[in-house]
N, C-alpha and C. Protein backbone atom coordinates (compact mmCIF):
# COMPACT_ATOMS: atom_id res chain seq x y z
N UNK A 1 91.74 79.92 10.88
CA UNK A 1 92.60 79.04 10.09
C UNK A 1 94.06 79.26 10.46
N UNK A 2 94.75 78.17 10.72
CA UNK A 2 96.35 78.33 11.01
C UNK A 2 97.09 78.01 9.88
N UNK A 3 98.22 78.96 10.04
CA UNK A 3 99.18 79.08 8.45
C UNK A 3 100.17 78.24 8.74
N UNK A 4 100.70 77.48 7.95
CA UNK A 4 101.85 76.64 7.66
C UNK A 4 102.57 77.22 7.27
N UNK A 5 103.81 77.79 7.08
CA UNK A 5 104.79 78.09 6.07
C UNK A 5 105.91 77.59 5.52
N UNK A 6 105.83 77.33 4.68
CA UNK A 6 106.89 76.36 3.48
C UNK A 6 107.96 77.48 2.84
N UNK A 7 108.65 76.59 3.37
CA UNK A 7 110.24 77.59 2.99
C UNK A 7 110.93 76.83 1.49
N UNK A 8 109.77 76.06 1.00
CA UNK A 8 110.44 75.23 -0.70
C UNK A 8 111.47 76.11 -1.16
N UNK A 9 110.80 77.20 -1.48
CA UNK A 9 111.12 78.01 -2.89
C UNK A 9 112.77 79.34 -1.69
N UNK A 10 112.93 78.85 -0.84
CA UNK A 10 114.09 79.86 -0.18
C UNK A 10 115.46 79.15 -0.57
N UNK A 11 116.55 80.17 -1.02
CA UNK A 11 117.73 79.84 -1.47
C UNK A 11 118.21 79.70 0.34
N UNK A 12 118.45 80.32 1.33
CA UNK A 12 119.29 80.19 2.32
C UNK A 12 118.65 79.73 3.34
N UNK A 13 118.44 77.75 3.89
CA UNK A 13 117.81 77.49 4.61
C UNK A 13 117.95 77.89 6.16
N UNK A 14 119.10 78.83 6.39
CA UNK A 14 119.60 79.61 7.65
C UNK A 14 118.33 80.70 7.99
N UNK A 15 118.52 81.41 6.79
CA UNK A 15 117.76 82.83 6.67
C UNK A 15 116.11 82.50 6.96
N UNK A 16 116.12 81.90 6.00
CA UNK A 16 114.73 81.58 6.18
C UNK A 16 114.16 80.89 7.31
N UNK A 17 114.52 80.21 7.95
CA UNK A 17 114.19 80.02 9.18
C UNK A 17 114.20 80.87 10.77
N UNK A 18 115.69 81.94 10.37
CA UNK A 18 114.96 83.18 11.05
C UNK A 18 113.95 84.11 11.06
N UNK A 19 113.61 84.33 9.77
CA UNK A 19 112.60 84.35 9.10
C UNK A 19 111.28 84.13 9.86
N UNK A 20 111.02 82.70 9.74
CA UNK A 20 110.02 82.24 10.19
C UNK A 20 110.01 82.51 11.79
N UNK A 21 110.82 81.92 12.35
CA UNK A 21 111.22 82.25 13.54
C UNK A 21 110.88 83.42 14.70
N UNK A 22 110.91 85.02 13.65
CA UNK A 22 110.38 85.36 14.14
C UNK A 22 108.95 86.12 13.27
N UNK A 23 108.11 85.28 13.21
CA UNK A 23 106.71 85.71 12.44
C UNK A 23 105.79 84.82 13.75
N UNK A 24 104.49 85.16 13.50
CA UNK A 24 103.60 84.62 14.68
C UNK A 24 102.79 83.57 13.53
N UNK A 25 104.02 82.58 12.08
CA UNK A 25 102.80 81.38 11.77
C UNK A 25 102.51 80.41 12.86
N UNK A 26 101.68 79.69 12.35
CA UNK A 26 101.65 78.60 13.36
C UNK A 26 102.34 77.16 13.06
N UNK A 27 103.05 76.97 11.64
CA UNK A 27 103.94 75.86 11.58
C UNK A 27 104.95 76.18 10.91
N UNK A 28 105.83 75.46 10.84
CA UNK A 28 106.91 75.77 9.87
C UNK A 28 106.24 74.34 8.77
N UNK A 29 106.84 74.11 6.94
CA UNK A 29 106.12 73.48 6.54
C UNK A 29 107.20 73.21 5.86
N UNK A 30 107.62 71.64 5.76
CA UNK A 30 108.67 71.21 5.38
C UNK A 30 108.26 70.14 4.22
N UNK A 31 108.73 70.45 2.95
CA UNK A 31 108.86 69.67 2.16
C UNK A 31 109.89 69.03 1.39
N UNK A 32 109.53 67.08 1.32
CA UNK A 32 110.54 67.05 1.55
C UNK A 32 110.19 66.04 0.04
N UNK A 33 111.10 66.00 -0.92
CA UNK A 33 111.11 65.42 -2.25
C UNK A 33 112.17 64.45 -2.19
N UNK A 34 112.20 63.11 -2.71
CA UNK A 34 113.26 62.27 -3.20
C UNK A 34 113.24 62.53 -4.55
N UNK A 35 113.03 63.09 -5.68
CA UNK A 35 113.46 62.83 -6.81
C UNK A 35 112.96 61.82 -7.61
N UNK A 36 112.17 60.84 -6.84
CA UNK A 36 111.28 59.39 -7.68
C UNK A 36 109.61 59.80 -7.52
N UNK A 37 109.35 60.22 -5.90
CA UNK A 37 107.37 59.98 -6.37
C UNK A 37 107.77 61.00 -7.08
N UNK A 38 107.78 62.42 -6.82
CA UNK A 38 107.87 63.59 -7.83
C UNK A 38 109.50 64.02 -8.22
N UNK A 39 109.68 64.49 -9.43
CA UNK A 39 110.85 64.74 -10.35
C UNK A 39 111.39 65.61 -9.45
N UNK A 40 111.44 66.67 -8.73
CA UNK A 40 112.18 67.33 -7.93
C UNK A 40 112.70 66.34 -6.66
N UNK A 41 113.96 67.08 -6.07
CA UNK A 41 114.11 66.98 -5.08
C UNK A 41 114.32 67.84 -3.97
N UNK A 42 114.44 67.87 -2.76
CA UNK A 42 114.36 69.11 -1.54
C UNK A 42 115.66 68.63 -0.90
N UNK A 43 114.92 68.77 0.53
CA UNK A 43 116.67 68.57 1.63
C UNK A 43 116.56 67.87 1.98
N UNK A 44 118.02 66.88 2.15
CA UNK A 44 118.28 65.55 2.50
C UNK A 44 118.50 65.54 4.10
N UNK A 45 118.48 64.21 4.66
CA UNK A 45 118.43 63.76 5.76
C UNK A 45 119.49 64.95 6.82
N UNK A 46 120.23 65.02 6.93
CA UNK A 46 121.01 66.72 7.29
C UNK A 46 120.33 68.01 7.45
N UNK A 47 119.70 68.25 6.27
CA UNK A 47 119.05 69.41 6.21
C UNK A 47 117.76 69.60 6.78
N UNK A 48 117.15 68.63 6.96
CA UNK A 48 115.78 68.00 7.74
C UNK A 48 116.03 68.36 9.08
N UNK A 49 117.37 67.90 9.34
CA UNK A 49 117.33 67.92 11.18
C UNK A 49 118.01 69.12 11.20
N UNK A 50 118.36 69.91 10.45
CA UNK A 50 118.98 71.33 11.37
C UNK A 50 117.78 72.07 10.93
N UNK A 51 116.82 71.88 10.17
CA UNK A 51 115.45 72.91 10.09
C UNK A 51 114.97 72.57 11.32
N UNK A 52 114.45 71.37 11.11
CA UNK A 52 113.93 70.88 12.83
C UNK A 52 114.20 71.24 14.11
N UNK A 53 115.63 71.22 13.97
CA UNK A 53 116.56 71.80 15.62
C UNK A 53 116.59 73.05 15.76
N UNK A 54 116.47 73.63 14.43
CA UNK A 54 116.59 75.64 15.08
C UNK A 54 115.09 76.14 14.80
N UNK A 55 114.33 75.64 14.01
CA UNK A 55 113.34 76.15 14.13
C UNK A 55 111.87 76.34 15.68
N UNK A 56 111.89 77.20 16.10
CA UNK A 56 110.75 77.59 16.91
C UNK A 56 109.26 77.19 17.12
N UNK A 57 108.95 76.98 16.01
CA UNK A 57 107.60 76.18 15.39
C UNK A 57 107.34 74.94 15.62
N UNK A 58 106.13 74.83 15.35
CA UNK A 58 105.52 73.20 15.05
C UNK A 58 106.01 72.86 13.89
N UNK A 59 106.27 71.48 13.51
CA UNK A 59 106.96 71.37 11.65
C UNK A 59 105.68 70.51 12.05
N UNK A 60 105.35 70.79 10.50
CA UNK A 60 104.54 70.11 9.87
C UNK A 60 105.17 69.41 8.41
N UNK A 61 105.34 68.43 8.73
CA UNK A 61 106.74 67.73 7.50
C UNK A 61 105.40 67.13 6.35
N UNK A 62 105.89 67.55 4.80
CA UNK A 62 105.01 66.72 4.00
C UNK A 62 106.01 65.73 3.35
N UNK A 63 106.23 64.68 3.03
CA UNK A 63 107.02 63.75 2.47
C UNK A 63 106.67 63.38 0.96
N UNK A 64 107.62 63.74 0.16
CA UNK A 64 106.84 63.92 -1.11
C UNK A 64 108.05 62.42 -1.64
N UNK A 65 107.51 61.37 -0.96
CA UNK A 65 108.58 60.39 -1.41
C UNK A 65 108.03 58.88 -1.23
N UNK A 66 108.56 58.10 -1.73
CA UNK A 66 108.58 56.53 -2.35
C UNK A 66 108.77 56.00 -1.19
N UNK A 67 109.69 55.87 -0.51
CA UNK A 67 110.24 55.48 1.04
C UNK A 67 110.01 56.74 2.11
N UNK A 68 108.65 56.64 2.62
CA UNK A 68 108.63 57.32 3.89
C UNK A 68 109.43 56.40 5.30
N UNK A 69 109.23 55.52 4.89
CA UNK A 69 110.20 54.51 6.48
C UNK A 69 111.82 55.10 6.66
N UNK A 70 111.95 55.01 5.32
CA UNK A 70 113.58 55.73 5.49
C UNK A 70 113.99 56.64 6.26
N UNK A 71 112.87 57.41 5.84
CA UNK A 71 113.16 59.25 7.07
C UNK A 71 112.32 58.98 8.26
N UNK A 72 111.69 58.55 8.63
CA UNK A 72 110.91 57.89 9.69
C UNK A 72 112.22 57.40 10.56
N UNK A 73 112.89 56.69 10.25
CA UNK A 73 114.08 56.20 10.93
C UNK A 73 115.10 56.99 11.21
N UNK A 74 115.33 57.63 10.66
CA UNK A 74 116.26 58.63 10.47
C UNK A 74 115.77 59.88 11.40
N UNK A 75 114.60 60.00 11.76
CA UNK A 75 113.71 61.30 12.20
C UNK A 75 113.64 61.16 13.78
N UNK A 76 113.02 59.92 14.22
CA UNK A 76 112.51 59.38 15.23
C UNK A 76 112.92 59.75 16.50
N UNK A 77 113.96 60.88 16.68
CA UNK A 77 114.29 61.16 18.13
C UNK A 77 113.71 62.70 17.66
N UNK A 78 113.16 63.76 16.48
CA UNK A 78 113.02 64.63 16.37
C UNK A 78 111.67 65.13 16.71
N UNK A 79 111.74 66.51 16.90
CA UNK A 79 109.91 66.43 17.11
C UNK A 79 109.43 67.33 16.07
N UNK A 80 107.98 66.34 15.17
CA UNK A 80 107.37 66.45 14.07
C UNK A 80 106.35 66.64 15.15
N UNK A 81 105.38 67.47 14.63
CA UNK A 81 103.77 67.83 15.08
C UNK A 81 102.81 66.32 13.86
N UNK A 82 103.20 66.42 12.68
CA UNK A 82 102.48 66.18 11.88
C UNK A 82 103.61 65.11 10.50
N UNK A 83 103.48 63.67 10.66
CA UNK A 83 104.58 63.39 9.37
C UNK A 83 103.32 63.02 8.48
N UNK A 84 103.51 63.64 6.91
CA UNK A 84 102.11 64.03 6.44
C UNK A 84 103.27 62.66 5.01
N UNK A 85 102.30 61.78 4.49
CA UNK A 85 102.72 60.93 3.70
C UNK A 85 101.91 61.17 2.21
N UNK A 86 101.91 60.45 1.17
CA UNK A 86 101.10 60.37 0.05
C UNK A 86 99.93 59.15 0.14
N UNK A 87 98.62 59.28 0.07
CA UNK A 87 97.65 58.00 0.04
C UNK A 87 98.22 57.33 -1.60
N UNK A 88 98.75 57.39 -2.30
CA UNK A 88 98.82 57.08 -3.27
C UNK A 88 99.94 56.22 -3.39
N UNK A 89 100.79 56.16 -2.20
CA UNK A 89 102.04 54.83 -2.01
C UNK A 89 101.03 53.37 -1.98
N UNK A 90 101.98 52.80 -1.76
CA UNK A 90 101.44 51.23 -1.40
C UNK A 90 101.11 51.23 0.27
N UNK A 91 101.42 49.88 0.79
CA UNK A 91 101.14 49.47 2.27
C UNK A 91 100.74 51.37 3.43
N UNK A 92 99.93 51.52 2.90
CA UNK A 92 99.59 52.50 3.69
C UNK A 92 99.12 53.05 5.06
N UNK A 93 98.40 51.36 5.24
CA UNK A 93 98.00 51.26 6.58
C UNK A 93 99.31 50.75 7.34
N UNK A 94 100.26 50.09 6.72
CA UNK A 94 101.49 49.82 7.30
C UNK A 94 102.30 50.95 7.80
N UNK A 95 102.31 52.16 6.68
CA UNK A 95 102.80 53.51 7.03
C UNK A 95 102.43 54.05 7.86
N UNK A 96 100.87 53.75 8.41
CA UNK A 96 99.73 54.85 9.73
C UNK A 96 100.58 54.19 10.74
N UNK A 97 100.67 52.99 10.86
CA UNK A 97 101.06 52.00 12.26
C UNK A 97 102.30 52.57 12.68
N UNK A 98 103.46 52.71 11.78
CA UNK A 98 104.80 52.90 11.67
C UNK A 98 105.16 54.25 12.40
N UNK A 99 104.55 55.09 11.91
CA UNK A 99 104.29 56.46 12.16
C UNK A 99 103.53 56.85 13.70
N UNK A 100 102.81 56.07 13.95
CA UNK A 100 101.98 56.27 15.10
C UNK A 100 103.21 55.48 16.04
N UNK A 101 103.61 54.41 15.89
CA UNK A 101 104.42 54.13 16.87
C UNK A 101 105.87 55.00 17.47
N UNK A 102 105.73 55.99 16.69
CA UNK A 102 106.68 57.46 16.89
C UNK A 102 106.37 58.44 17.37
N UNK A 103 105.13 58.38 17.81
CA UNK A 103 103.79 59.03 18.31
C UNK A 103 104.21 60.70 17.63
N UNK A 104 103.97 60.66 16.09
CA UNK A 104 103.98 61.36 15.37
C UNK A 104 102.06 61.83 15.23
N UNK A 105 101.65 62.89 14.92
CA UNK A 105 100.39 62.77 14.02
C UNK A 105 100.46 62.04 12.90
N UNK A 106 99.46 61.29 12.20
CA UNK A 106 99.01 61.16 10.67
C UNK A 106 98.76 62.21 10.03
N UNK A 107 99.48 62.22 8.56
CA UNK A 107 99.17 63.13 8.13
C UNK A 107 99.03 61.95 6.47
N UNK A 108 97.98 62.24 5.66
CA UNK A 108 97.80 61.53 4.31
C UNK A 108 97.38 62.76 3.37
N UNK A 109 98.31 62.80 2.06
CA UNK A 109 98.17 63.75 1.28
C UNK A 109 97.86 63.26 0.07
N UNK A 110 96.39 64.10 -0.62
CA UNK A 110 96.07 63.62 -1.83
C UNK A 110 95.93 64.20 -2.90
N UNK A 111 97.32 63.96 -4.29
CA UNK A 111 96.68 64.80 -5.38
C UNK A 111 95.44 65.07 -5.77
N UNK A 112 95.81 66.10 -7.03
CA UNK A 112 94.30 66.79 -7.09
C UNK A 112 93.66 65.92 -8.09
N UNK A 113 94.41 64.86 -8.64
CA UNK A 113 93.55 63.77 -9.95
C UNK A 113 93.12 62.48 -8.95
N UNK A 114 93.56 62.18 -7.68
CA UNK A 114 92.83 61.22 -6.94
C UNK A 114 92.06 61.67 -6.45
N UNK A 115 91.07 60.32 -6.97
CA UNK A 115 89.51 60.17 -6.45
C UNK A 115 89.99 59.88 -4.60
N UNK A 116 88.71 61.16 -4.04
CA UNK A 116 89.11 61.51 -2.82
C UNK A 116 88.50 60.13 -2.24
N UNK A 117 87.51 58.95 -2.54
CA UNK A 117 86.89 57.77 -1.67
C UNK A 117 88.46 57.24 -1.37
N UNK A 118 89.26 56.92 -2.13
CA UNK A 118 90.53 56.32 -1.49
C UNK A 118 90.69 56.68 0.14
N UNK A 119 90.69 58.14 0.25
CA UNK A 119 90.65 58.34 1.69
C UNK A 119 89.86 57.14 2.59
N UNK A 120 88.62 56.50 2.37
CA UNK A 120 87.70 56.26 3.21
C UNK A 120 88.47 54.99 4.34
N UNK A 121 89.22 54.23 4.03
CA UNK A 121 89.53 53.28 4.89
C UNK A 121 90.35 53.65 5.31
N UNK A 122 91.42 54.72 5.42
CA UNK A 122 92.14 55.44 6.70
C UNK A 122 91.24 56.52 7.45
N UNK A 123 90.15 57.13 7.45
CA UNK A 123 89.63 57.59 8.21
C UNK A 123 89.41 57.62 10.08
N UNK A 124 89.46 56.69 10.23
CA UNK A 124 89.57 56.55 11.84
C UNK A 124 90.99 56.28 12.07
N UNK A 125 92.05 56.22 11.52
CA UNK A 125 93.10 56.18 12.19
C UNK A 125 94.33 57.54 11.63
N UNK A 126 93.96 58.42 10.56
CA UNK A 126 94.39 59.67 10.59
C UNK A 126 93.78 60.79 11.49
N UNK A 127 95.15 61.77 11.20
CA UNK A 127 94.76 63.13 12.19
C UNK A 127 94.80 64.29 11.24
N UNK A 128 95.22 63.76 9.82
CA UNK A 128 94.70 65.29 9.32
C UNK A 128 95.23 64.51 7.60
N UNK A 129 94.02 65.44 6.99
CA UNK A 129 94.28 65.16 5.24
C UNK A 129 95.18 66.75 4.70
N UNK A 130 96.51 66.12 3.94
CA UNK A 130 96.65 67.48 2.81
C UNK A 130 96.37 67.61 1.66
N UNK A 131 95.37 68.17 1.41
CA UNK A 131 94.68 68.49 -0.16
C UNK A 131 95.59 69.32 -0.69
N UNK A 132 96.13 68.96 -1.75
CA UNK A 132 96.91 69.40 -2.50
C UNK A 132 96.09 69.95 -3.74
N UNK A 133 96.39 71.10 -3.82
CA UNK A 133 95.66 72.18 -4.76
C UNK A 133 96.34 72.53 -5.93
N UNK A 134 97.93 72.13 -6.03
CA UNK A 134 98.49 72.15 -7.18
C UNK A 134 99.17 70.53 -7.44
N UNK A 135 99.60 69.91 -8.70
CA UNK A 135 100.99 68.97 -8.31
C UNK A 135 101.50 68.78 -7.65
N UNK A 136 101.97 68.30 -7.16
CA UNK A 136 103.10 68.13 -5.77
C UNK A 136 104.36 67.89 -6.28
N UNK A 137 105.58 69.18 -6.27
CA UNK A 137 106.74 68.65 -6.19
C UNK A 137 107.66 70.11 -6.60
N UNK A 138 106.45 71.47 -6.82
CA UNK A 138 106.95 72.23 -7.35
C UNK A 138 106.78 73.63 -6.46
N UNK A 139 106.92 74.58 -6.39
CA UNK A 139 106.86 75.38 -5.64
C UNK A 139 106.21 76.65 -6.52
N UNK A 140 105.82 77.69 -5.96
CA UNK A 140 104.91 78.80 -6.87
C UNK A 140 104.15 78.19 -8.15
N UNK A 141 102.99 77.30 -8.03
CA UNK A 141 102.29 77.10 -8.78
C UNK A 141 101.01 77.90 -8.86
N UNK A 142 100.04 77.46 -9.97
CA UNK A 142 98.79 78.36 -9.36
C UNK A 142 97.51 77.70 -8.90
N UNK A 143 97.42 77.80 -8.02
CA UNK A 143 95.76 77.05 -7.55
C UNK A 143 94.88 76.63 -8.67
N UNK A 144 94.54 74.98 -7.99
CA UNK A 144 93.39 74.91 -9.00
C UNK A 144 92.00 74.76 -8.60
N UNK A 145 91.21 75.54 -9.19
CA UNK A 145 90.03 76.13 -8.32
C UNK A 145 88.93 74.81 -8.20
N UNK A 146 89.00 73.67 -8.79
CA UNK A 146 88.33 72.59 -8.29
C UNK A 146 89.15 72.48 -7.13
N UNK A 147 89.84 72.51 -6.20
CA UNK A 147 90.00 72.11 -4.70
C UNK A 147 89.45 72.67 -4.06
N UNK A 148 88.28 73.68 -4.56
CA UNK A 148 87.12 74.23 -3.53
C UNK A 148 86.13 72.67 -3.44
N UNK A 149 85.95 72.54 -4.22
CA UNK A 149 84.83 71.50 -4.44
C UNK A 149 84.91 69.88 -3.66
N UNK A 150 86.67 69.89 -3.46
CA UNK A 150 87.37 68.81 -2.99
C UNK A 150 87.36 68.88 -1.69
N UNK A 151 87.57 70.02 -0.88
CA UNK A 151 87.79 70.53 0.34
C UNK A 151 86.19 70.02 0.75
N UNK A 152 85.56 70.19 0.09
CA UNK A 152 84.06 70.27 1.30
C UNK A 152 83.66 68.84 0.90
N UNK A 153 83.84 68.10 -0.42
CA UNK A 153 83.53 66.12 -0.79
C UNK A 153 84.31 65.86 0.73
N UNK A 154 85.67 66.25 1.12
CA UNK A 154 86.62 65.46 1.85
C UNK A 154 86.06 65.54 2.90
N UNK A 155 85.34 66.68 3.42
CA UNK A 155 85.06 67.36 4.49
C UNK A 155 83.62 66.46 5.22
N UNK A 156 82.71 66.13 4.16
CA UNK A 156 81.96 65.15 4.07
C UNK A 156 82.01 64.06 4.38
N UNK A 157 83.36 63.38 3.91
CA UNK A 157 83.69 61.84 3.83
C UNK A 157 84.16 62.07 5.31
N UNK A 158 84.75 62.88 6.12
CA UNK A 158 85.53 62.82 7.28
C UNK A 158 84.16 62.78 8.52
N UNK A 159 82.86 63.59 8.58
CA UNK A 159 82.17 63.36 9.07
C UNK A 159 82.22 63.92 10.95
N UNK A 160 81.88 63.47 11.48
CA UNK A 160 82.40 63.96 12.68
C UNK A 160 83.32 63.84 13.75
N UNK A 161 84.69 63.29 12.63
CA UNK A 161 85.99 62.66 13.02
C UNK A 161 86.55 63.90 13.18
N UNK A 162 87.61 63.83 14.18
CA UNK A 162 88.67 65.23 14.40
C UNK A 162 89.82 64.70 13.88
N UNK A 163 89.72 65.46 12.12
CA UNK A 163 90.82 65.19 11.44
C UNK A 163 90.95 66.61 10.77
N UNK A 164 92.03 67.33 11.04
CA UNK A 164 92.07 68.86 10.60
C UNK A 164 92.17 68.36 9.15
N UNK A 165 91.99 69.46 8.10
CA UNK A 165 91.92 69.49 6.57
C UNK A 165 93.34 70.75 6.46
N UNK A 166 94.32 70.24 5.81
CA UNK A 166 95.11 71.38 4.92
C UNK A 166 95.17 71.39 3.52
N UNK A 167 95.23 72.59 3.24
CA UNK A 167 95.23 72.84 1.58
C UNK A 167 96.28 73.02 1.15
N UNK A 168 97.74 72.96 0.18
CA UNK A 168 98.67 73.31 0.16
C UNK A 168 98.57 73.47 -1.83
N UNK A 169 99.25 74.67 -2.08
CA UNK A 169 99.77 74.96 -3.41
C UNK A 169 98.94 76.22 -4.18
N UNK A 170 99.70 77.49 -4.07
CA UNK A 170 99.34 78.14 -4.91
C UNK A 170 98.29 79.43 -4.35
N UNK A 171 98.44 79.03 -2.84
CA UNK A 171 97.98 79.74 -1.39
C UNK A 171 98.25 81.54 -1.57
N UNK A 172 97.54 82.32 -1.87
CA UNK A 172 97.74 84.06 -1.84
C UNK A 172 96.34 84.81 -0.91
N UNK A 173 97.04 85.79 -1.00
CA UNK A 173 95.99 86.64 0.09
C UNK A 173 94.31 86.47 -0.96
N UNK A 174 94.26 86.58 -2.19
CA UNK A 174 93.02 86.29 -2.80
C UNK A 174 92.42 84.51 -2.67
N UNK A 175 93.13 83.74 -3.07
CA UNK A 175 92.96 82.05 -2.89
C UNK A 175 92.71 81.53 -1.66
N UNK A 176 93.34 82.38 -0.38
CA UNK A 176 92.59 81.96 0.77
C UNK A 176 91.67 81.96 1.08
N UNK A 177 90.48 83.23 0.68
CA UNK A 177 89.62 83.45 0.60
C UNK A 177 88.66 81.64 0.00
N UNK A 178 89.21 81.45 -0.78
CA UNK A 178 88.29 80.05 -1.13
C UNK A 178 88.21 78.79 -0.72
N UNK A 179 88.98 79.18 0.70
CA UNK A 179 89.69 77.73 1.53
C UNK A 179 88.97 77.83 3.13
N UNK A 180 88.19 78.45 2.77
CA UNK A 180 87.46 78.93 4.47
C UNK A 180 86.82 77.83 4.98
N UNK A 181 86.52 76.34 4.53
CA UNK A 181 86.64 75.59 5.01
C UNK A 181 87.73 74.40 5.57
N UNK A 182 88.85 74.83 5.23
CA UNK A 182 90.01 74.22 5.32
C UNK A 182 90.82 74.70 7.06
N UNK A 183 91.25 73.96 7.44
CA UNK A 183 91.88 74.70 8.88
C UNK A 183 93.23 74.67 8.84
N UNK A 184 93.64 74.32 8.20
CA UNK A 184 95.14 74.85 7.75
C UNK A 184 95.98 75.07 6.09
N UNK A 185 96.35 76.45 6.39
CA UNK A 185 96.69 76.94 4.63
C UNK A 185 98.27 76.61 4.79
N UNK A 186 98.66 75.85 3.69
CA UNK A 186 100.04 75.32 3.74
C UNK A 186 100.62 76.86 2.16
N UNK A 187 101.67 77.79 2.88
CA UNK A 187 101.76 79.06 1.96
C UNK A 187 103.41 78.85 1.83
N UNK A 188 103.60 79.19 0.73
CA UNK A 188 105.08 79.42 0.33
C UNK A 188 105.55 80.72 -0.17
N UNK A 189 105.45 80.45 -1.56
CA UNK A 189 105.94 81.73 -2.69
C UNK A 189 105.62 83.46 -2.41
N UNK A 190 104.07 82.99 -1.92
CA UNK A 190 103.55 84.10 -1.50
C UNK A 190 104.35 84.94 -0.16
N UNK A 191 104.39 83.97 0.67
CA UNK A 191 105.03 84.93 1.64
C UNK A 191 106.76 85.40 1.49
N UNK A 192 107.18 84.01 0.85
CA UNK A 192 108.93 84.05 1.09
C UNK A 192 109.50 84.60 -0.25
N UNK A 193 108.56 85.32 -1.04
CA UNK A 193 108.76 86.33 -2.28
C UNK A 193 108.90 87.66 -1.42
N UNK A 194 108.72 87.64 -0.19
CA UNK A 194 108.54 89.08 0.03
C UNK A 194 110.10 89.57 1.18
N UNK A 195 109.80 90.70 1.23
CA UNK A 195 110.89 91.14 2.42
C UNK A 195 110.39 91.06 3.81
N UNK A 196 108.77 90.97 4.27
CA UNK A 196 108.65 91.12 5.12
C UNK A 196 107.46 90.03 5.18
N UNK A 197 108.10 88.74 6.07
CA UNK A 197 106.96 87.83 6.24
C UNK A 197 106.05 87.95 6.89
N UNK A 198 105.68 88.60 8.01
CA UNK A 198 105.09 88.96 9.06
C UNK A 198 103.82 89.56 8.53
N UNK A 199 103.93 90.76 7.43
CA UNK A 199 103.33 91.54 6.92
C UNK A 199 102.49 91.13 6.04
N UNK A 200 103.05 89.44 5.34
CA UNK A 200 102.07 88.57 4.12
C UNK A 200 100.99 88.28 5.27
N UNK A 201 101.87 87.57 6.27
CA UNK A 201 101.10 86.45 7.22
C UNK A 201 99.81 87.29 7.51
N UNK A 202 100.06 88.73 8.16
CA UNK A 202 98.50 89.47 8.80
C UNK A 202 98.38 89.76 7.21
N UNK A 203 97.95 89.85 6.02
CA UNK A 203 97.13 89.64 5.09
C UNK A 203 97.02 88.92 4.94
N UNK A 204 97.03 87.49 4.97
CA UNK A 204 96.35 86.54 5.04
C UNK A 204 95.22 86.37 6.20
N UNK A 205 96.16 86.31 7.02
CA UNK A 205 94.61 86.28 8.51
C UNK A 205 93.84 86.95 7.89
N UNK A 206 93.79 88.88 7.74
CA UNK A 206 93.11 89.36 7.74
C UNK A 206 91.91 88.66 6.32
N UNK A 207 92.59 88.42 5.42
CA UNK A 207 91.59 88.14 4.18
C UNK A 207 90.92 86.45 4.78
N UNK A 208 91.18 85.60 5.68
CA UNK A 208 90.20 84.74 6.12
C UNK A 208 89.54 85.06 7.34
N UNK A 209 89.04 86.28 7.60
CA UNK A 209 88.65 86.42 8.87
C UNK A 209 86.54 85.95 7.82
């Protein structure tokens, strides 16, 4: 399983990206809030591209917003591994097209109160679902243990499509343990609570081996 790491919950977006920088995750995990789909907000169009430009990593961007085209435009000379959207906007298949013509990955993220069949008619044209295991919009929440049950319905509905599965919210060296079907753990609090990221990251590996 490859770790994402979400720098939400870090006061100094400098630090923390050295931080990451030098740890062996495998993404950096950017979330990004307008203040309308969810009541928080994150970093604005500025702060997006200097994470992007100094960071070392793959970003794996989640867009926790009303207007994904906005930053799409704004983004489009940057390099995203993954621009991960909400299935729960409108014109969605309009959003896959938009996105692909940036030759970005798909990425479609689904709270934990949507019924996962919504997924079924983007299936052949995404590259990866984020199961969201807490709310979306908050940082150090606590897992909710029906996204075991969600992870393997989704896992089902995807079939023998190559669409990676991430889990994001509420991610600890014990909760990974219940995500061993998931191929990417999207982790925050847990690691960037600590002094030494490196040291969360190999407890985590070690507890999904």
């Amino acid at each position: 399983m490859k770790i994402s790491l979400s720098i939400l919950s870090c006061n100094s977006i400098e630090e923390a990206i050295n931080k990451v920088n030098n740890t062996n995750t495998d993404y950096l995990h950017l979330d990004v809030m307008d203040g309308m789909f969810v009541p928080n907000t994150s970093y604005n169009i500025e702060e997006i591209k200097y994470i992007i430009s100094n960071s070392n990593k793959k970003i794996d961007a989640h867009f926790m917003v009303n207007d994904p085209i906005k930053y799409l435009n704004e983004l489009n000379e940057y390099n995203l591994e993954y621009f991960t959207f909400h299935v729960e906007l409108d014109n969605v298949k309009y959003l896959i097209n938009k996105i692909k013509e940036n030759n970005y990955k798909v990425g479609l993220s689904i709270k934990p109160n949507t019924d996962i069949n919504v997924l079924k008619e983007y299936l052949d044209d995404i590259d990866l679902i984020l199961v969201m295991s807490v709310e979306p919009g908050m940082g150090g929440q606590t897992f909710i243990n029906s996204t075991v049950d969600r992870i393997s319905e989704i896992k089902n509905l995807i079939g023998n499509r190559n669409i990676k599965i991430a889990v994001d919210g509420g991610i600890n060296n014990n909760t990974i343990k219940l995500i061993n079907n998931a191929d990417i753990a999207v982790v925050g609090s847990y690691i960037t609570n600590s002094t030494n990221y490196q040291e969360k990251i190999d407890i985590l590996r070690s507890n999904n081996e």
